[in-house]
C-alpha atoms as a PDB file:
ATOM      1  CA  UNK A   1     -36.786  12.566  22.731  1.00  0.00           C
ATOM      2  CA  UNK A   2     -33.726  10.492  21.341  1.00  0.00           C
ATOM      3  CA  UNK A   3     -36.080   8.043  19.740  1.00  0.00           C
ATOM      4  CA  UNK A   4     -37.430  10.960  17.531  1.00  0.00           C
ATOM      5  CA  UNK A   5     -34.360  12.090  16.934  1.00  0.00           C
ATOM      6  CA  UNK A   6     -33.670   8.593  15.757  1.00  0.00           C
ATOM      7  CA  UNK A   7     -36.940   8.494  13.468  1.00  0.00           C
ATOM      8  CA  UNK A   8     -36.061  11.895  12.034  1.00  0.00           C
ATOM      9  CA  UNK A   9     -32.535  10.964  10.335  1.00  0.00           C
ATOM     10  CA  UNK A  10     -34.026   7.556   9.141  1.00  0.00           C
ATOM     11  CA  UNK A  11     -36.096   9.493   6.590  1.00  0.00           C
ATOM     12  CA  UNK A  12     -35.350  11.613   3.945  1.00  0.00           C
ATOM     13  CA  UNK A  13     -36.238  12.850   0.099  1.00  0.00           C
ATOM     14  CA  UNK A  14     -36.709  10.777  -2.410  1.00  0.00           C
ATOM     15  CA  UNK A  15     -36.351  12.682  -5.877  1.00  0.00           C
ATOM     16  CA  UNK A  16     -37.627   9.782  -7.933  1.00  0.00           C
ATOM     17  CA  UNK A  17     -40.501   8.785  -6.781  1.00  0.00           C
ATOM     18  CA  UNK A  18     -41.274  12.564  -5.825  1.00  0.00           C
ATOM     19  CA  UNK A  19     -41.967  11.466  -2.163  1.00  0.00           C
ATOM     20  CA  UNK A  20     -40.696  11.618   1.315  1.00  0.00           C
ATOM     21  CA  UNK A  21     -39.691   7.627   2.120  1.00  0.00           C
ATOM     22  CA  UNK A  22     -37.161   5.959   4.204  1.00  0.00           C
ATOM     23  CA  UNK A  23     -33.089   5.331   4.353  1.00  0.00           C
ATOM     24  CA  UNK A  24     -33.523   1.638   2.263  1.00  0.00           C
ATOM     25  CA  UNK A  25     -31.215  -0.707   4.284  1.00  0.00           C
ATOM     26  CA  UNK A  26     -28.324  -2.481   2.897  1.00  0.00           C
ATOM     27  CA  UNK A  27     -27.559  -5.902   3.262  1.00  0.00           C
ATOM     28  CA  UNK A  28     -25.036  -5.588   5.931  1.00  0.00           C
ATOM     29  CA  UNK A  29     -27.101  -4.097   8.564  1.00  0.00           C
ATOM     30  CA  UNK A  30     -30.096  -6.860   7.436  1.00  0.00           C
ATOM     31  CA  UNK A  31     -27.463  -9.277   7.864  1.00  0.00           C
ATOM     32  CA  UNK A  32     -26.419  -7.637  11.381  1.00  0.00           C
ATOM     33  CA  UNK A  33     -30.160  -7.983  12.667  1.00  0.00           C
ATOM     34  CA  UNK A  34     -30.607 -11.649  11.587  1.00  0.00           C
ATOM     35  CA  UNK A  35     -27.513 -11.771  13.829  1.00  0.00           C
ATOM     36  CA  UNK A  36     -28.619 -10.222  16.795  1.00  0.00           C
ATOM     37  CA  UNK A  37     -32.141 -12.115  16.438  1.00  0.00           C
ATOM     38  CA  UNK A  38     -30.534 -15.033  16.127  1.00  0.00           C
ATOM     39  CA  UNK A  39     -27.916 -15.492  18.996  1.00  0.00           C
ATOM     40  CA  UNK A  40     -28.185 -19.114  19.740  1.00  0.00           C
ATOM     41  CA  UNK A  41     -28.264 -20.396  15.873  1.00  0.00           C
ATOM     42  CA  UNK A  42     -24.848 -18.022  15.033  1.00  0.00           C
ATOM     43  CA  UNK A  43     -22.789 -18.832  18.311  1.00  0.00           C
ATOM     44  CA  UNK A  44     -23.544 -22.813  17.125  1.00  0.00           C
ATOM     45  CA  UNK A  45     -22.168 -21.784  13.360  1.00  0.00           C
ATOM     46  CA  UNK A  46     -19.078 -19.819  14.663  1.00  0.00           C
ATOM     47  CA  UNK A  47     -18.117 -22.828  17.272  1.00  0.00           C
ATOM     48  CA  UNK A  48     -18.635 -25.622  14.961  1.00  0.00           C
ATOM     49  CA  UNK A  49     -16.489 -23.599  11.667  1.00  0.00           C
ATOM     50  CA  UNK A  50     -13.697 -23.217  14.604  1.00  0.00           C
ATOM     51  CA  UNK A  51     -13.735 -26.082  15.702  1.00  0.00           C
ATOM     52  CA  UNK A  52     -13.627 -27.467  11.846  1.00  0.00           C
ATOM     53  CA  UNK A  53     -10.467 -25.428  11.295  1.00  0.00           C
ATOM     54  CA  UNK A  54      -9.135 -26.592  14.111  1.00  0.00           C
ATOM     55  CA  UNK A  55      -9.526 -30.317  12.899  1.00  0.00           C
ATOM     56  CA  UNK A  56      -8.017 -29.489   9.200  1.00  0.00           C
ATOM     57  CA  UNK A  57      -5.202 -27.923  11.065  1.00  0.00           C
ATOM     58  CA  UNK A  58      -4.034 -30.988  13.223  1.00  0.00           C
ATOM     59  CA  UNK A  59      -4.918 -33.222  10.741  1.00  0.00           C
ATOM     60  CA  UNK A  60      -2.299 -31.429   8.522  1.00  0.00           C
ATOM     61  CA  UNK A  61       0.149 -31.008  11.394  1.00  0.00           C
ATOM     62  CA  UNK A  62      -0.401 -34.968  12.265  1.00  0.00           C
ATOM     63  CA  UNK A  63       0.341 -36.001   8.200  1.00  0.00           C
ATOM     64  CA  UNK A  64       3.713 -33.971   8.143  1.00  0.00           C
ATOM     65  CA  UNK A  65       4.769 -35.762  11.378  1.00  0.00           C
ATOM     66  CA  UNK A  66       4.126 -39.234   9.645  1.00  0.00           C
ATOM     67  CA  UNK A  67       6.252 -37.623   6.383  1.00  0.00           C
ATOM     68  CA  UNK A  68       9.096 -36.711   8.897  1.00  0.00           C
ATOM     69  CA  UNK A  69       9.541 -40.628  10.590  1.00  0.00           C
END
């Protein structure tokens, strides 16, 4: 029963094309499924720009220290 529920609010009116047709999707919640479909591939992207960060960030620290002696 909740899927149909579901199904129900996904379509609606569409005055232009003088039809019934479906919610269009907007980039974010494409974006969101790409996510969710692809676990492995965004958990490698997420460690790897954190672990980049955290490079720049020492790096930096690790020239002022030289600047300081």
């Amino acid at each position: 029963m909740e899927y149909a529920k579901d199904e129900v609010f996904q379509i609606r009116y569409n005055t232009k094309l003088n039809k019934i047709g479906e919610i269009p999707e907007n980039w974010t919640s494409k974006m969101w499924e790409k996510i969710k479909a692809h676990k492995l591939f965004t958990t490698t992207i997420a460690v790897l720009s954190v672990f980049t960060m955290i490079n720049i960030v020492m790096i930096w620290s690790f020239m002022k220290i030289l600047q300081n002696i």
